[in-house]
PDB file of N, CA and C in Angstrom:
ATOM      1  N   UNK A   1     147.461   6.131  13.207  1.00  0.00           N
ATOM      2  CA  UNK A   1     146.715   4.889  13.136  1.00  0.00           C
ATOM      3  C   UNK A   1     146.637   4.232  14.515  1.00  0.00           C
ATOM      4  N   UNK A   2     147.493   4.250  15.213  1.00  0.00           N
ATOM      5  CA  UNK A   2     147.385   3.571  16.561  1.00  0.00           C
ATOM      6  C   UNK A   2     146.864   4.384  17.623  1.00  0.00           C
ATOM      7  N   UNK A   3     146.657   5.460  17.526  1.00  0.00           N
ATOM      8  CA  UNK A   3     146.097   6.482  18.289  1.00  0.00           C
ATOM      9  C   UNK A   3     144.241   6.229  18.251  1.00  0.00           C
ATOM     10  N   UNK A   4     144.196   5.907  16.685  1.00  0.00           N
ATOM     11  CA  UNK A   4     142.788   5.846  16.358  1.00  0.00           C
ATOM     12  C   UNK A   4     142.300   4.095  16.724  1.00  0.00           C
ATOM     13  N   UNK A   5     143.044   3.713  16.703  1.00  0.00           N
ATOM     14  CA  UNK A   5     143.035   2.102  17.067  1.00  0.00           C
ATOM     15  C   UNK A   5     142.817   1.942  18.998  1.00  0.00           C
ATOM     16  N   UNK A   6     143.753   2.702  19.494  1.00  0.00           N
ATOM     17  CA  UNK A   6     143.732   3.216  20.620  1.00  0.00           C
ATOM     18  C   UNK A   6     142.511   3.624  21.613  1.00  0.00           C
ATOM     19  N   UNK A   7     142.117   4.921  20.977  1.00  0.00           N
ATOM     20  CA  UNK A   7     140.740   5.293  21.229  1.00  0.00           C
ATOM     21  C   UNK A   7     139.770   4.696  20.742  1.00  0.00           C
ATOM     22  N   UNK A   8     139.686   3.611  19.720  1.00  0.00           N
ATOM     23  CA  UNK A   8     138.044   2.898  19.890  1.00  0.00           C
ATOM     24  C   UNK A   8     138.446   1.744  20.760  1.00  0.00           C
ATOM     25  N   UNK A   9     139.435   0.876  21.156  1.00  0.00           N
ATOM     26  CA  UNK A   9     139.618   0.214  21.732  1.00  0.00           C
ATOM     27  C   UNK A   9     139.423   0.203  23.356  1.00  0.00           C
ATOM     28  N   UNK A  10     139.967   1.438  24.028  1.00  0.00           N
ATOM     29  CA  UNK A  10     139.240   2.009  25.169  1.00  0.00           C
ATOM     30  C   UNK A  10     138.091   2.736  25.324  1.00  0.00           C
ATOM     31  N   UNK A  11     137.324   2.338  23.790  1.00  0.00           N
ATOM     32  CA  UNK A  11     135.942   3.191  24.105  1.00  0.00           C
ATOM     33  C   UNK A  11     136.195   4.830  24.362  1.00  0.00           C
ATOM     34  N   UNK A  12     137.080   5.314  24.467  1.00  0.00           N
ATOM     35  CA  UNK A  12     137.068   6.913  24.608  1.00  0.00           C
ATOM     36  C   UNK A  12     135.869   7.694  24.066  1.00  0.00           C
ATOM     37  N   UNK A  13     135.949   7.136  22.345  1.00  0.00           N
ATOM     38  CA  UNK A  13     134.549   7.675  21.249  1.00  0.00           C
ATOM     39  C   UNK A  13     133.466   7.645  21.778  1.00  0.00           C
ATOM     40  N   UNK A  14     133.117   7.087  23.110  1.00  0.00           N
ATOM     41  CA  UNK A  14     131.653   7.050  22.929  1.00  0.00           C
ATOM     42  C   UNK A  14     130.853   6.878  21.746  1.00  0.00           C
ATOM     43  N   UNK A  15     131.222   5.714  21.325  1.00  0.00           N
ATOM     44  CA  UNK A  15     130.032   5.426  20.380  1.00  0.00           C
ATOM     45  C   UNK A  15     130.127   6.293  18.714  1.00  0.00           C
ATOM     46  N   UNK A  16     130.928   7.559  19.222  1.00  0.00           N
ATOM     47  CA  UNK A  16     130.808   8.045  18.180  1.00  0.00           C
ATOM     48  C   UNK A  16     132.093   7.838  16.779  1.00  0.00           C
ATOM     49  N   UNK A  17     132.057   8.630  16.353  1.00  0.00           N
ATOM     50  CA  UNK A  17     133.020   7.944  14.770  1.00  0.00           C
ATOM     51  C   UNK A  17     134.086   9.100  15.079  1.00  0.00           C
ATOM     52  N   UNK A  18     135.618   8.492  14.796  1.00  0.00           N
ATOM     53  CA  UNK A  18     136.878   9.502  15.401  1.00  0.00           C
ATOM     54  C   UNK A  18     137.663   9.491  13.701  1.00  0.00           C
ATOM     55  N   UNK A  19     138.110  10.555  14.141  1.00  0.00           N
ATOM     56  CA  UNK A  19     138.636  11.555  12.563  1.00  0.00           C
ATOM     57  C   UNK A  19     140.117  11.706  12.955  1.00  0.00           C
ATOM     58  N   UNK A  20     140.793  10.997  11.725  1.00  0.00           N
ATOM     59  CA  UNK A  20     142.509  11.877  12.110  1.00  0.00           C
ATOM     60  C   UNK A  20     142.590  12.105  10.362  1.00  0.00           C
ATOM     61  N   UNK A  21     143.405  13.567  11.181  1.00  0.00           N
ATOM     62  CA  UNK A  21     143.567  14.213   9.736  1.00  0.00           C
ATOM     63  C   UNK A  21     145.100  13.955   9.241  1.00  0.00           C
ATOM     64  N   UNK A  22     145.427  13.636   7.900  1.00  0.00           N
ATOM     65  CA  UNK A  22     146.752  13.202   7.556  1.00  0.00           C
ATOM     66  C   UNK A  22     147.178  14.107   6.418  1.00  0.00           C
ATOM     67  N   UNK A  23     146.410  15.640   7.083  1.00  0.00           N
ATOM     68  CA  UNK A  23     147.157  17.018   5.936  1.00  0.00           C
ATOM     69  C   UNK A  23     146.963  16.207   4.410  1.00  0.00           C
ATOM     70  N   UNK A  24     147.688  16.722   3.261  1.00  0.00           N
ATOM     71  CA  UNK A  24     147.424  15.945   2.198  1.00  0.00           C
ATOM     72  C   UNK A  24     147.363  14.675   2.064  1.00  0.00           C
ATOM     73  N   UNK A  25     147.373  14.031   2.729  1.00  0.00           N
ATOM     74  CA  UNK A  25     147.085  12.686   2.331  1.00  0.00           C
ATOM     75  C   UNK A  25     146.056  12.154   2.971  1.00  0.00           C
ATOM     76  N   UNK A  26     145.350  13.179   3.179  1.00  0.00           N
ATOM     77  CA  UNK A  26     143.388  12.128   3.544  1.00  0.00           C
ATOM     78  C   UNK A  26     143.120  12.601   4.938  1.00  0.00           C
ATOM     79  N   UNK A  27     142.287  11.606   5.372  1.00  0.00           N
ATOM     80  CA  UNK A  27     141.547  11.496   6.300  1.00  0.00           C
ATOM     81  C   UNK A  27     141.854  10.188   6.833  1.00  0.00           C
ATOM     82  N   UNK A  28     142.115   9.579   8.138  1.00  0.00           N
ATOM     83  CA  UNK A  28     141.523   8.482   8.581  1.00  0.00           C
ATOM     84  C   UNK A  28     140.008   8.537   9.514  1.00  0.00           C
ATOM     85  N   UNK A  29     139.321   7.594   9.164  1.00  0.00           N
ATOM     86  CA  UNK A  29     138.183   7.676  10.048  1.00  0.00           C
ATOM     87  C   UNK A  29     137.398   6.450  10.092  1.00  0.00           C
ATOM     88  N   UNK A  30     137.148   6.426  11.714  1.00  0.00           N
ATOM     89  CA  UNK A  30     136.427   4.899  11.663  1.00  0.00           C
ATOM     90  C   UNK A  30     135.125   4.945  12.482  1.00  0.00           C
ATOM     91  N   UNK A  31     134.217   4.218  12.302  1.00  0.00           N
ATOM     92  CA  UNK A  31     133.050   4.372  12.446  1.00  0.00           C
ATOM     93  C   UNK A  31     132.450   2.821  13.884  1.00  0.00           C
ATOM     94  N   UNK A  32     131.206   2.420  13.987  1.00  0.00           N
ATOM     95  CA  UNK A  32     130.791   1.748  14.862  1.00  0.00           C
ATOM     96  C   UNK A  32     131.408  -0.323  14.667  1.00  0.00           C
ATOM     97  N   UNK A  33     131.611  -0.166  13.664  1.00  0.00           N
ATOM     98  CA  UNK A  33     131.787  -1.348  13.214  1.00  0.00           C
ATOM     99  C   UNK A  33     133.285  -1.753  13.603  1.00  0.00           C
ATOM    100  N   UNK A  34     133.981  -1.180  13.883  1.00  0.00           N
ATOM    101  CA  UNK A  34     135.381  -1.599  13.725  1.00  0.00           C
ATOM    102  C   UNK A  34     136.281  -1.489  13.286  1.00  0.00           C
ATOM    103  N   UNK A  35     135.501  -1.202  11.798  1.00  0.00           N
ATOM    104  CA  UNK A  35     136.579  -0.400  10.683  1.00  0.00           C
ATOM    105  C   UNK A  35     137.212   0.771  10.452  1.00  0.00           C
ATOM    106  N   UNK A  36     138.416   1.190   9.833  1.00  0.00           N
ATOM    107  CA  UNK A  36     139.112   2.229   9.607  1.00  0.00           C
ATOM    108  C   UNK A  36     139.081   2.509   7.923  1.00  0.00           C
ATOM    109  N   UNK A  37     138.697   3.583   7.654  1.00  0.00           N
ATOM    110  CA  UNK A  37     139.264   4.047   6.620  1.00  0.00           C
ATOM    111  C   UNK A  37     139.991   5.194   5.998  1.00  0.00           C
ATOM    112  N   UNK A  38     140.384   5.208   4.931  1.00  0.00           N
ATOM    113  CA  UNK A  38     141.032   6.422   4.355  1.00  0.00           C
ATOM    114  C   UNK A  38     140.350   7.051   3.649  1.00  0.00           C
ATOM    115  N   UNK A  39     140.472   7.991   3.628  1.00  0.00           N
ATOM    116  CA  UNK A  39     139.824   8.768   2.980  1.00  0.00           C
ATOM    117  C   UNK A  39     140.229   9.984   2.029  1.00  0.00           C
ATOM    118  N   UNK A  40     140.860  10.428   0.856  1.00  0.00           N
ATOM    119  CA  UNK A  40     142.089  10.499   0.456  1.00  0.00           C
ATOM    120  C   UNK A  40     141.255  11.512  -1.077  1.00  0.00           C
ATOM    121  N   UNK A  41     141.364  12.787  -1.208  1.00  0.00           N
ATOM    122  CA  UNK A  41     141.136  12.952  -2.528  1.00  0.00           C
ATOM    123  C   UNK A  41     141.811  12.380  -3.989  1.00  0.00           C
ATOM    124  N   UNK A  42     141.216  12.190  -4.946  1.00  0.00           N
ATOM    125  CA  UNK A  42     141.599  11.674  -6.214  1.00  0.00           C
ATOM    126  C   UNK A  42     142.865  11.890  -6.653  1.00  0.00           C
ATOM    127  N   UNK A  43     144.342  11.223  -7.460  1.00  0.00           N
ATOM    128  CA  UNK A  43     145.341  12.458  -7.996  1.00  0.00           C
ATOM    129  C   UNK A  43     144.897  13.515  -8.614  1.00  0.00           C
ATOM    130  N   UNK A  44     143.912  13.090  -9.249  1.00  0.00           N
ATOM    131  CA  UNK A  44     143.927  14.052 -10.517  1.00  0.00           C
ATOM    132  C   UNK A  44     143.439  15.966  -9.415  1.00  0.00           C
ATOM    133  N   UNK A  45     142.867  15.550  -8.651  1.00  0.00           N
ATOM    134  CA  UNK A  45     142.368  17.016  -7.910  1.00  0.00           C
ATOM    135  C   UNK A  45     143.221  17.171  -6.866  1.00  0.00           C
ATOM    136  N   UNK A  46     143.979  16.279  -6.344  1.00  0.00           N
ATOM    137  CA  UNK A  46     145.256  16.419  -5.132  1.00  0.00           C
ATOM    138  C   UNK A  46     145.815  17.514  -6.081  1.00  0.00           C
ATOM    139  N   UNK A  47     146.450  17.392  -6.994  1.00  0.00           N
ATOM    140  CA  UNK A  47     147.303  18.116  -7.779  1.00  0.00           C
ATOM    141  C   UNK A  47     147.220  19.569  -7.985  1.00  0.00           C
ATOM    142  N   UNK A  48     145.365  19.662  -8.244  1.00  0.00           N
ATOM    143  CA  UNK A  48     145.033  20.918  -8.782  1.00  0.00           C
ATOM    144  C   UNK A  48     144.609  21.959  -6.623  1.00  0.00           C
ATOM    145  N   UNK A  49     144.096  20.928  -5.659  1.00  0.00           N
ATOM    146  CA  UNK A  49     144.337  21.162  -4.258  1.00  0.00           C
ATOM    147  C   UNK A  49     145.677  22.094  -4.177  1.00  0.00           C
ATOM    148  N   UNK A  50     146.820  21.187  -4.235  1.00  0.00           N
ATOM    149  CA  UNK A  50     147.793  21.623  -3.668  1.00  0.00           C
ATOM    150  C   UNK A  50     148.574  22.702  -4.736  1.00  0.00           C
ATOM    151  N   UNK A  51     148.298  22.935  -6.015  1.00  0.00           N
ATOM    152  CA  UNK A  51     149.067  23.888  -6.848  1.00  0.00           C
ATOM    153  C   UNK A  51     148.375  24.959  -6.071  1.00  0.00           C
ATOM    154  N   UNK A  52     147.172  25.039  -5.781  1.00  0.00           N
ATOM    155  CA  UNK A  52     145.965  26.261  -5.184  1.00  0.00           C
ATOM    156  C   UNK A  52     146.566  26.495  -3.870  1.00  0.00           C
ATOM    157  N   UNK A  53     146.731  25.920  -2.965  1.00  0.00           N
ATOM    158  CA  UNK A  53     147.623  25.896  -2.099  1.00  0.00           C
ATOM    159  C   UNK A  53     148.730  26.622  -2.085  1.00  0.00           C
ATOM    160  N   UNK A  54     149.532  25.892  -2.665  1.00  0.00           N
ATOM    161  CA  UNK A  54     151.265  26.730  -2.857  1.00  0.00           C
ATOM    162  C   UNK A  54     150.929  27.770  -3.490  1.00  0.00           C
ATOM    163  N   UNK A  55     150.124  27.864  -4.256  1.00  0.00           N
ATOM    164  CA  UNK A  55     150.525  29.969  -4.564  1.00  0.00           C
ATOM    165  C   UNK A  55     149.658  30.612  -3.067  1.00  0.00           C
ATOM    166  N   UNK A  56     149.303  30.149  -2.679  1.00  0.00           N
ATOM    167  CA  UNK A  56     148.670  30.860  -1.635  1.00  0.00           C
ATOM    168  C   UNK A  56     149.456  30.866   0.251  1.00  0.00           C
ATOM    169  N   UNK A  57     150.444  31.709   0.215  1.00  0.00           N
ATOM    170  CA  UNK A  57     151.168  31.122   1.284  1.00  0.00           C
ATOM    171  C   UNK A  57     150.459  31.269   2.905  1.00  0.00           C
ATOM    172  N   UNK A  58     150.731  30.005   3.465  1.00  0.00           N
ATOM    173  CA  UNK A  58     149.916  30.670   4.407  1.00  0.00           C
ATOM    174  C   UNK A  58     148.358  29.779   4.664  1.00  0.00           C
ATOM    175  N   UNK A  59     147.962  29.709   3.406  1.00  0.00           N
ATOM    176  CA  UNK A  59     146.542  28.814   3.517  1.00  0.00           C
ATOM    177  C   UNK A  59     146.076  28.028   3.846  1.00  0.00           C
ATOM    178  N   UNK A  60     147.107  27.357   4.509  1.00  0.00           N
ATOM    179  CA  UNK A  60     146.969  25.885   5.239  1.00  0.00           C
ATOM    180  C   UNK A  60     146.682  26.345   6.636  1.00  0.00           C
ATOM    181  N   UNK A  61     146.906  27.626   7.449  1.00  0.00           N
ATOM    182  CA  UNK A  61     146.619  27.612   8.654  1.00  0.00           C
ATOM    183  C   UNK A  61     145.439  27.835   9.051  1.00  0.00           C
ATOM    184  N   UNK A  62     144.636  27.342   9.352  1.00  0.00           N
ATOM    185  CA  UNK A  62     143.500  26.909  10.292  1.00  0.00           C
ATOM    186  C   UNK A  62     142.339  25.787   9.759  1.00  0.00           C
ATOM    187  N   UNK A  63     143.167  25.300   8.289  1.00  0.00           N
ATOM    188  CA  UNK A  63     142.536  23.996   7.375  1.00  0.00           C
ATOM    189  C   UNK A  63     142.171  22.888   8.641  1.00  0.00           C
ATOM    190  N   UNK A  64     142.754  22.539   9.651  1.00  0.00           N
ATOM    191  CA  UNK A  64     142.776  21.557  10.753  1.00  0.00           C
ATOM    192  C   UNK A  64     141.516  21.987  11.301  1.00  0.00           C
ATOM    193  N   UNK A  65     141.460  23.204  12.171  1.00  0.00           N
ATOM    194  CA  UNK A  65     139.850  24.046  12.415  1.00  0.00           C
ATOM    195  C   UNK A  65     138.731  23.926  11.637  1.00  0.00           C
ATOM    196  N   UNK A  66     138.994  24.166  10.413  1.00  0.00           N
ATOM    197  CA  UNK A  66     138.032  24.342   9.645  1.00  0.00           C
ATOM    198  C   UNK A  66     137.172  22.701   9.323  1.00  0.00           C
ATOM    199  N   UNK A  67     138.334  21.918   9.324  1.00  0.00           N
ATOM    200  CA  UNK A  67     137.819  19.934   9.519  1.00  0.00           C
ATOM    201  C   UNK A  67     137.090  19.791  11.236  1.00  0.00           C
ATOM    202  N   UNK A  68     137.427  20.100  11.812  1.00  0.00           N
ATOM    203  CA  UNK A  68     137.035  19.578  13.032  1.00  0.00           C
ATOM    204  C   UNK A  68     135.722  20.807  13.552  1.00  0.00           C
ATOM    205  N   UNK A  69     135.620  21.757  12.499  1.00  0.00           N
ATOM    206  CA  UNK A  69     134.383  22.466  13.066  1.00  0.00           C
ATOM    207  C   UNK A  69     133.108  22.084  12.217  1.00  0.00           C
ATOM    208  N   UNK A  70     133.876  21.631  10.618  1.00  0.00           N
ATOM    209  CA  UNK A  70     132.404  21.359  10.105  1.00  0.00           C
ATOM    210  C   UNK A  70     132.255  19.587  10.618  1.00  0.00           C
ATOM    211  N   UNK A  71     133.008  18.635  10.677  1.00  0.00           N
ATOM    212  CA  UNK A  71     132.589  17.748  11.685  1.00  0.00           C
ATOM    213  C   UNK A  71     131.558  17.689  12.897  1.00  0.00           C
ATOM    214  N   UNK A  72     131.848  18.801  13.665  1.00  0.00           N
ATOM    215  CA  UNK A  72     130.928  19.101  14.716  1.00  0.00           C
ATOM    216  C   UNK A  72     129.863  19.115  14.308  1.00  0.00           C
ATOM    217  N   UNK A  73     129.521  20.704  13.040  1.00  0.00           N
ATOM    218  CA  UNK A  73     128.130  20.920  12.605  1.00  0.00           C
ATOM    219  C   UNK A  73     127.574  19.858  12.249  1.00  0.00           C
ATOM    220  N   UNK A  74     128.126  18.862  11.203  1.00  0.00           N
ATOM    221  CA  UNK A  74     127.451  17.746  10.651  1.00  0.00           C
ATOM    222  C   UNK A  74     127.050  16.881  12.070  1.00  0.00           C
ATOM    223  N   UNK A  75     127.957  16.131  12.905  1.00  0.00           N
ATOM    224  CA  UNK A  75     127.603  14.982  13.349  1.00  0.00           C
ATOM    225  C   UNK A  75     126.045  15.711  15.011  1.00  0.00           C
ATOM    226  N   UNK A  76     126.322  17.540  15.085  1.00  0.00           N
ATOM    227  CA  UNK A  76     125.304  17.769  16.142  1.00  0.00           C
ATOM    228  C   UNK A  76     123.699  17.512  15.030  1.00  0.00           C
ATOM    229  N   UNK A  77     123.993  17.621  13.639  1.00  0.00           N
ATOM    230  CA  UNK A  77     122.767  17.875  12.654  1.00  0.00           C
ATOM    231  C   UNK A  77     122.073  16.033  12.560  1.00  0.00           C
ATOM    232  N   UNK A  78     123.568  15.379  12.358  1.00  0.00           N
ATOM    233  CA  UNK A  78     123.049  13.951  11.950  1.00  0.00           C
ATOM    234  C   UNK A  78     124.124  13.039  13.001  1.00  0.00           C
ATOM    235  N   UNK A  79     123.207  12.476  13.993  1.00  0.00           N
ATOM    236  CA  UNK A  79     124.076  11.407  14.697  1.00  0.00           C
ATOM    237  C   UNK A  79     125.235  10.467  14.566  1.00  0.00           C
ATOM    238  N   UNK A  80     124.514  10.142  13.412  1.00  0.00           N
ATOM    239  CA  UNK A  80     124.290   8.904  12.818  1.00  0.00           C
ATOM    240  C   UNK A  80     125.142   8.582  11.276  1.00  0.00           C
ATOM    241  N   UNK A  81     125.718  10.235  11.012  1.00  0.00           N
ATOM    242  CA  UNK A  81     125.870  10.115   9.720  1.00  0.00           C
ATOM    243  C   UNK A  81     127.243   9.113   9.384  1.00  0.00           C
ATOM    244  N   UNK A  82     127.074   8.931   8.017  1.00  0.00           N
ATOM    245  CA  UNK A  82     128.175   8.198   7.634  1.00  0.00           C
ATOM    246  C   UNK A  82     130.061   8.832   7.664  1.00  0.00           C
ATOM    247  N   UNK A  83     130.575   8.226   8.406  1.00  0.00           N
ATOM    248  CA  UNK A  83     131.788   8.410   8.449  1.00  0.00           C
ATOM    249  C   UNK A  83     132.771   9.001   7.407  1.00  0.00           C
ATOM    250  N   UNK A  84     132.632   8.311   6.284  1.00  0.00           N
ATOM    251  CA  UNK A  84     133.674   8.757   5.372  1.00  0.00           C
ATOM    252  C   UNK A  84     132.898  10.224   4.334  1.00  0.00           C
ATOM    253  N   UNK A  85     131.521   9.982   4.262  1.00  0.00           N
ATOM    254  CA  UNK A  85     130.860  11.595   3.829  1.00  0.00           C
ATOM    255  C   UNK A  85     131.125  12.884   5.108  1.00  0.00           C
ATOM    256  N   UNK A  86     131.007  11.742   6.241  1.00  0.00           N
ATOM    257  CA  UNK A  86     131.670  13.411   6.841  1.00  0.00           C
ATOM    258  C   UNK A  86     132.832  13.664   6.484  1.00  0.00           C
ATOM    259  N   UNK A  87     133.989  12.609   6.696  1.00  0.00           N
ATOM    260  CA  UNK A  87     135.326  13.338   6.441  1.00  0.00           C
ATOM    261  C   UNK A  87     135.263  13.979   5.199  1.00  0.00           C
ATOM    262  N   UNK A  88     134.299  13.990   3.678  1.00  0.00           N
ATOM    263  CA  UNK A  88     134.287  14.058   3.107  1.00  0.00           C
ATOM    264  C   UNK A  88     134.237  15.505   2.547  1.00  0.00           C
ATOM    265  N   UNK A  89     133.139  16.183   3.073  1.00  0.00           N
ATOM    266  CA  UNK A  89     132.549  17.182   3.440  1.00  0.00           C
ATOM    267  C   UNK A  89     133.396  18.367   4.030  1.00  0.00           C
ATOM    268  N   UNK A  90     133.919  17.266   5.599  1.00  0.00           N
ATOM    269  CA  UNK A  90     134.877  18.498   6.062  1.00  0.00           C
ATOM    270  C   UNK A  90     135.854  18.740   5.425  1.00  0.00           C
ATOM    271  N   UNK A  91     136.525  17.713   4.240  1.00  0.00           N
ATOM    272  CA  UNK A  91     137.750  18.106   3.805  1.00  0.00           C
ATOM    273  C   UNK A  91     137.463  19.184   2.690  1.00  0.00           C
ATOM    274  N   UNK A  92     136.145  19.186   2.108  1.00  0.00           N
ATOM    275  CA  UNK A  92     135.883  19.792   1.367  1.00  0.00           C
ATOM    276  C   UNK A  92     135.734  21.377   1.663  1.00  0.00           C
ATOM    277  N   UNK A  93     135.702  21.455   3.387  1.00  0.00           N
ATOM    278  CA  UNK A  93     135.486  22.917   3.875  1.00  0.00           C
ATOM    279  C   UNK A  93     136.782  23.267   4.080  1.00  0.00           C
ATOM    280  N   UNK A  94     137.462  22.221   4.243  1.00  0.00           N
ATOM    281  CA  UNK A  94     139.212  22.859   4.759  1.00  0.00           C
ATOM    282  C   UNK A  94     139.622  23.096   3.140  1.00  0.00           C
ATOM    283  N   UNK A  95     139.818  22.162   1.958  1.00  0.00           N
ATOM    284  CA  UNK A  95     139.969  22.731   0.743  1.00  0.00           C
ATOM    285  C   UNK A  95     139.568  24.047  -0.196  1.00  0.00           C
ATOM    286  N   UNK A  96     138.017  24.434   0.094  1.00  0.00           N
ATOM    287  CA  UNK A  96     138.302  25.611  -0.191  1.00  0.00           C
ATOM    288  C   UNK A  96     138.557  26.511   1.398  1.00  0.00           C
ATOM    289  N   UNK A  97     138.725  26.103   2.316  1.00  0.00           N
ATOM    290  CA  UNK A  97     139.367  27.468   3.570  1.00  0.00           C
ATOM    291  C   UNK A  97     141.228  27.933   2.593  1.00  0.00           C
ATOM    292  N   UNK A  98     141.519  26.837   2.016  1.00  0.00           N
ATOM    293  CA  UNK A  98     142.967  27.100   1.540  1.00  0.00           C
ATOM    294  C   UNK A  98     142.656  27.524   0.470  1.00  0.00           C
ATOM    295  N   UNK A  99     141.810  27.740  -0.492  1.00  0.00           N
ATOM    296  CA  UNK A  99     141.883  28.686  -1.549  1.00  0.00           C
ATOM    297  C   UNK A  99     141.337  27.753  -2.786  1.00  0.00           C
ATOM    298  N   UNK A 100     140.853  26.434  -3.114  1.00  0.00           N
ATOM    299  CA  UNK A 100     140.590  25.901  -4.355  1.00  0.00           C
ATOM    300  C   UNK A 100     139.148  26.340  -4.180  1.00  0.00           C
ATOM    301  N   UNK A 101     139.146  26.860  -5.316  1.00  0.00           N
ATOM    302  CA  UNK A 101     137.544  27.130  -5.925  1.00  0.00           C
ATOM    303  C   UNK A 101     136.826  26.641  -7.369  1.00  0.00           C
ATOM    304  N   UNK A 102     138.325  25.209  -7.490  1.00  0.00           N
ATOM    305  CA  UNK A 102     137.039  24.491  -8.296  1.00  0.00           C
ATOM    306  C   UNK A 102     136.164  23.265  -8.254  1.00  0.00           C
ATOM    307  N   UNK A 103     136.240  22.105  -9.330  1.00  0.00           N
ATOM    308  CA  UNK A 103     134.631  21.263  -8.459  1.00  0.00           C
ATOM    309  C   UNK A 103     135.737  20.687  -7.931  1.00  0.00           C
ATOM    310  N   UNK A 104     134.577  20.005  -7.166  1.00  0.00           N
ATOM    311  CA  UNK A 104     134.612  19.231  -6.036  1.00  0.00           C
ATOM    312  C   UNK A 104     133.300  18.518  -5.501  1.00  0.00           C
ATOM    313  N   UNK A 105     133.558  17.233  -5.578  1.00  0.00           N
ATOM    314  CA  UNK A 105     132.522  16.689  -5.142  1.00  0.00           C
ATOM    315  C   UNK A 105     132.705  15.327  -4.252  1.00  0.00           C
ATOM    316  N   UNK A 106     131.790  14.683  -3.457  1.00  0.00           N
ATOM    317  CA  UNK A 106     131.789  13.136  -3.250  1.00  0.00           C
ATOM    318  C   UNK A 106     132.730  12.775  -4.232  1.00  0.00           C
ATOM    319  N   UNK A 107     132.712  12.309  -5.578  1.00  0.00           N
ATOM    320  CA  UNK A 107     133.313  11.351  -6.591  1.00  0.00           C
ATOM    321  C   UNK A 107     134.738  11.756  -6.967  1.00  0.00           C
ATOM    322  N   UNK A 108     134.947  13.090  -6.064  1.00  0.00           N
ATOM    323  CA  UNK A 108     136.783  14.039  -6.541  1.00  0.00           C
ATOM    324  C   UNK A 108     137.417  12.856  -5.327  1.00  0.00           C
ATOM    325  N   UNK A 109     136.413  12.116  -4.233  1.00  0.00           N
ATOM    326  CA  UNK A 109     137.123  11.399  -3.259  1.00  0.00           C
ATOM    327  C   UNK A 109     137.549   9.697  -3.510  1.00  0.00           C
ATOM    328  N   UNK A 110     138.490   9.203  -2.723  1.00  0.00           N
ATOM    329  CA  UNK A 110     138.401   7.664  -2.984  1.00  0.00           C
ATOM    330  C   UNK A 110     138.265   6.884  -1.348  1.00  0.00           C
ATOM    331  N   UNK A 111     137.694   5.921  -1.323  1.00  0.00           N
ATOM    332  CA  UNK A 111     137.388   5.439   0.004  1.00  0.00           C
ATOM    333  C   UNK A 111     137.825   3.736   0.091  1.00  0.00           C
ATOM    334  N   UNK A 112     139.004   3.292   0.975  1.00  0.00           N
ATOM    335  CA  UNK A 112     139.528   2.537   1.119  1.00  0.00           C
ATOM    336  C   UNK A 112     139.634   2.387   2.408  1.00  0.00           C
ATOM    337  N   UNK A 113     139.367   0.975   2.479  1.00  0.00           N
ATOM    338  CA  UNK A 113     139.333   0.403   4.218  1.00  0.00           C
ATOM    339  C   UNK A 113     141.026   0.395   4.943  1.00  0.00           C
ATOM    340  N   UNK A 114     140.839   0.699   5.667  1.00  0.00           N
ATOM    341  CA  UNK A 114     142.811   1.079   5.745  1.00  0.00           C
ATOM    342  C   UNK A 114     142.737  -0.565   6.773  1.00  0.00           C
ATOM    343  N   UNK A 115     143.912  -1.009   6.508  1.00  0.00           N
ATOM    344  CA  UNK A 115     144.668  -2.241   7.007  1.00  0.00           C
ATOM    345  C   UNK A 115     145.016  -1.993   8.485  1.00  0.00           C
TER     346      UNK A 115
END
């Protein structure tokens, strides 16, 4: 959090929207306005995430890559796009990179302005 507080505060972002990843427990990401949020899948699919996970040993390594590359694709496609659908998206590429192959959507997520 202070890292991300950090870098919009010295402008580092250029303008653009900065992503920290908090492994199972979400996303932080904040956008032009000022704000920070979380970004955090549902319990009910955290649960069925991470059981998919643990039988799969191992599956978590390159989940971090796999967030920060579909980030790229999205924000070179859309400037402009909204912050918490990207984190949204990418978490959704790092979730199945670890092995869940069931739904998943926008609404499996919850979006809260972090303090």
């Amino acid at each position: 959090l202070e890292y991300i507080k950090k870098m919009k505060n010295d402008k580092l972002n250029g303008g653009n929207s900065l992503f920290v990843t908090l492994s199972k427990d979400g996303v932080l990401c904040a956008n032009r306005d000022e704000k920070i949020y979380h970004v955090r899948l549902k319990d009910e699919y955290k649960d069925m995430v991470n059981y998919s996970a643990a039988s799969r040993p191992g599956s978590t390594n390159g989940a971090g890559d796999v967030f920060t590359g579909e980030v790229a694709v999205i924000n070179t496609k859309r400037r402009n796009a909204d912050p918490t659908k990207v984190a949204m998206r990418a978490s959704k590429a790092s979730i199945r990179h670890i092995g869940y192959d069931g739904p998943i959507s926008y609404s499996s997520f919850s979006v809260s302005a972090y303090k």
